[in-house]
C-alpha atoms as a PDB file:
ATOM      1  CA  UNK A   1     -39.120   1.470  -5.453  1.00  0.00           C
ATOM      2  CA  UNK A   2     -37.782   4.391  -4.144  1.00  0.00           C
ATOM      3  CA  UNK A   3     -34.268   5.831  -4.511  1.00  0.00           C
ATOM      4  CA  UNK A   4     -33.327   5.405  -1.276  1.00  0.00           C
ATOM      5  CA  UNK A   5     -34.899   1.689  -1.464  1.00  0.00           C
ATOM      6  CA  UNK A   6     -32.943   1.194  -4.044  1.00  0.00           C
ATOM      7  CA  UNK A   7     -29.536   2.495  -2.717  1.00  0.00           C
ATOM      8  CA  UNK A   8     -29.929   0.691   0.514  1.00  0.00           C
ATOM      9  CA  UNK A   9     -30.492  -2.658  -1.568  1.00  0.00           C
ATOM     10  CA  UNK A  10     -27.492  -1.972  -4.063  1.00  0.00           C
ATOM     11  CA  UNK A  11     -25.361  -1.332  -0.870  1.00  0.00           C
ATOM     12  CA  UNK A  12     -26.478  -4.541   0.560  1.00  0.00           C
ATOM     13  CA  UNK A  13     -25.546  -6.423  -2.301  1.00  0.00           C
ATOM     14  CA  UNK A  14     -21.974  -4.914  -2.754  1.00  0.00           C
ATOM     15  CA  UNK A  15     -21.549  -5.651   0.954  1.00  0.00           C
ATOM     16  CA  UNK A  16     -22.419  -9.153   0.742  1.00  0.00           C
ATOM     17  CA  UNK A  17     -20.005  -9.282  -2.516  1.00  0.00           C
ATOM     18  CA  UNK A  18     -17.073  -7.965  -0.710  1.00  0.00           C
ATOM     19  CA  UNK A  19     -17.624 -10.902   2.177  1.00  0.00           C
ATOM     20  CA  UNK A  20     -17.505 -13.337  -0.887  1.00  0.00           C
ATOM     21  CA  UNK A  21     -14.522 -11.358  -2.176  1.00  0.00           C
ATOM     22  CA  UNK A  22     -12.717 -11.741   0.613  1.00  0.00           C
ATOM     23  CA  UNK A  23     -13.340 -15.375   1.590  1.00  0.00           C
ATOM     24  CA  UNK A  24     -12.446 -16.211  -1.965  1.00  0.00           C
ATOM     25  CA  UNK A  25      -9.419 -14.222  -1.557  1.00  0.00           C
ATOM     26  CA  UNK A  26      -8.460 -16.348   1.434  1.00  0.00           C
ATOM     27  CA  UNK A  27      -9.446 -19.746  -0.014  1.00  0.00           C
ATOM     28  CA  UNK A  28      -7.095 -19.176  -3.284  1.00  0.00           C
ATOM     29  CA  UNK A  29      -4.041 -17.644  -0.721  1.00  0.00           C
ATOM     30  CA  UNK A  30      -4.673 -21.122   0.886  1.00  0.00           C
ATOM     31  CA  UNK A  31      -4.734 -23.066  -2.286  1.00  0.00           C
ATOM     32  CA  UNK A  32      -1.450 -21.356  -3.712  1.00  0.00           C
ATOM     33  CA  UNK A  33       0.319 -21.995  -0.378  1.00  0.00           C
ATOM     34  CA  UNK A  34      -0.561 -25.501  -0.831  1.00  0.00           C
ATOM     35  CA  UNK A  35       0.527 -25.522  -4.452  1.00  0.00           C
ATOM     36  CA  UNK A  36       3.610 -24.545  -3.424  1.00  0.00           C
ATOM     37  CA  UNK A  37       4.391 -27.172  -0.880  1.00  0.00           C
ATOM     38  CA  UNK A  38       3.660 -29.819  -3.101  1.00  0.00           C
ATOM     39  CA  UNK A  39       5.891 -28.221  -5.811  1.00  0.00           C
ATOM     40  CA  UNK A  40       8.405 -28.314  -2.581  1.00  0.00           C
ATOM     41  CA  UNK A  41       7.998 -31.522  -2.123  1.00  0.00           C
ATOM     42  CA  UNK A  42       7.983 -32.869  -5.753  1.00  0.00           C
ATOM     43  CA  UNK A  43      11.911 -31.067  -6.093  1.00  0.00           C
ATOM     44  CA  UNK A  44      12.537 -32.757  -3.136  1.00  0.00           C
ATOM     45  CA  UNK A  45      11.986 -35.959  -4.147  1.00  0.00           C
ATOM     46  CA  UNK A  46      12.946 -35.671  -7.441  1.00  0.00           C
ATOM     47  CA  UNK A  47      16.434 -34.543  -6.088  1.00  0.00           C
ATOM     48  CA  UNK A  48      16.516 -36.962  -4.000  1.00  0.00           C
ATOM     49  CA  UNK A  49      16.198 -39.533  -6.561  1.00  0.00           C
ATOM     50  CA  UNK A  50      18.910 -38.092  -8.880  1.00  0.00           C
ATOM     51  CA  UNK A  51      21.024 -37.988  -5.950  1.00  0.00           C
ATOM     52  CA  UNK A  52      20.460 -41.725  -5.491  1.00  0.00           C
ATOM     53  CA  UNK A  53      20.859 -42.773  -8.658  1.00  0.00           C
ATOM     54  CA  UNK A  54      24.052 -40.675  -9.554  1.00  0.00           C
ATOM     55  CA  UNK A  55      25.448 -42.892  -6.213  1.00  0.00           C
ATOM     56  CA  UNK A  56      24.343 -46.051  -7.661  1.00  0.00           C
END
Protein backbone atom coordinates (compact mmCIF):
# COMPACT_ATOMS: atom_id res chain seq x y z
CA UNK A 1 0.00 0.00 0.00
CA UNK A 2 1.16 3.15 -0.89
CA UNK A 3 1.61 6.27 1.26
CA UNK A 4 -0.84 8.11 -0.19
CA UNK A 5 -3.21 4.84 0.02
CA UNK A 6 -2.57 4.81 3.24
CA UNK A 7 -3.18 8.52 4.20
CA UNK A 8 -6.37 8.65 2.29
CA UNK A 9 -7.59 5.47 4.35
CA UNK A 10 -6.34 6.88 7.84
CA UNK A 11 -8.25 10.13 6.89
CA UNK A 12 -11.29 8.18 6.15
CA UNK A 13 -11.29 6.53 9.29
CA UNK A 14 -10.75 9.69 11.52
CA UNK A 15 -13.59 11.21 9.50
CA UNK A 16 -15.96 8.54 10.13
CA UNK A 17 -14.74 8.74 13.99
CA UNK A 18 -15.51 12.34 14.31
CA UNK A 19 -19.33 11.57 12.87
CA UNK A 20 -19.44 8.95 15.78
CA UNK A 21 -17.90 11.59 18.04
CA UNK A 22 -20.28 13.87 17.46
CA UNK A 23 -23.50 11.83 17.49
CA UNK A 24 -22.28 10.44 20.76
CA UNK A 25 -21.73 13.86 21.89
CA UNK A 26 -25.36 14.66 21.14
CA UNK A 27 -26.89 11.43 22.50
CA UNK A 28 -25.12 11.97 26.12
CA UNK A 29 -26.19 16.10 25.94
CA UNK A 30 -29.66 14.42 25.48
CA UNK A 31 -29.29 11.90 28.20
CA UNK A 32 -27.95 14.54 30.83
CA UNK A 33 -30.83 16.89 29.93
CA UNK A 34 -33.05 14.12 30.72
CA UNK A 35 -31.21 13.28 33.92
CA UNK A 36 -31.83 16.45 34.97
CA UNK A 37 -35.54 16.65 34.56
CA UNK A 38 -36.10 13.68 36.39
CA UNK A 39 -33.83 14.96 39.24
CA UNK A 40 -36.41 18.09 38.74
CA UNK A 41 -39.06 16.21 39.13
CA UNK A 42 -37.96 13.86 42.01
CA UNK A 43 -37.35 17.48 44.30
CA UNK A 44 -40.54 18.28 43.22
CA UNK A 45 -42.28 15.66 44.52
CA UNK A 46 -40.36 15.05 47.31
CA UNK A 47 -41.15 18.73 48.37
CA UNK A 48 -44.26 18.35 47.74
CA UNK A 49 -44.66 15.57 50.05
CA UNK A 50 -42.86 17.27 53.00
CA UNK A 51 -45.02 20.10 52.38
CA UNK A 52 -48.04 17.82 52.83
CA UNK A 53 -47.09 16.12 55.57
CA UNK A 54 -45.73 19.15 57.67
CA UNK A 55 -49.75 20.36 57.00
CA UNK A 56 -51.06 17.18 58.21
Amino acid sequence: MSKTEKLIELTTKKEKLFEEISELDLLVAKKKDEYRQIVFQIKKIDSNYLSNKEIH
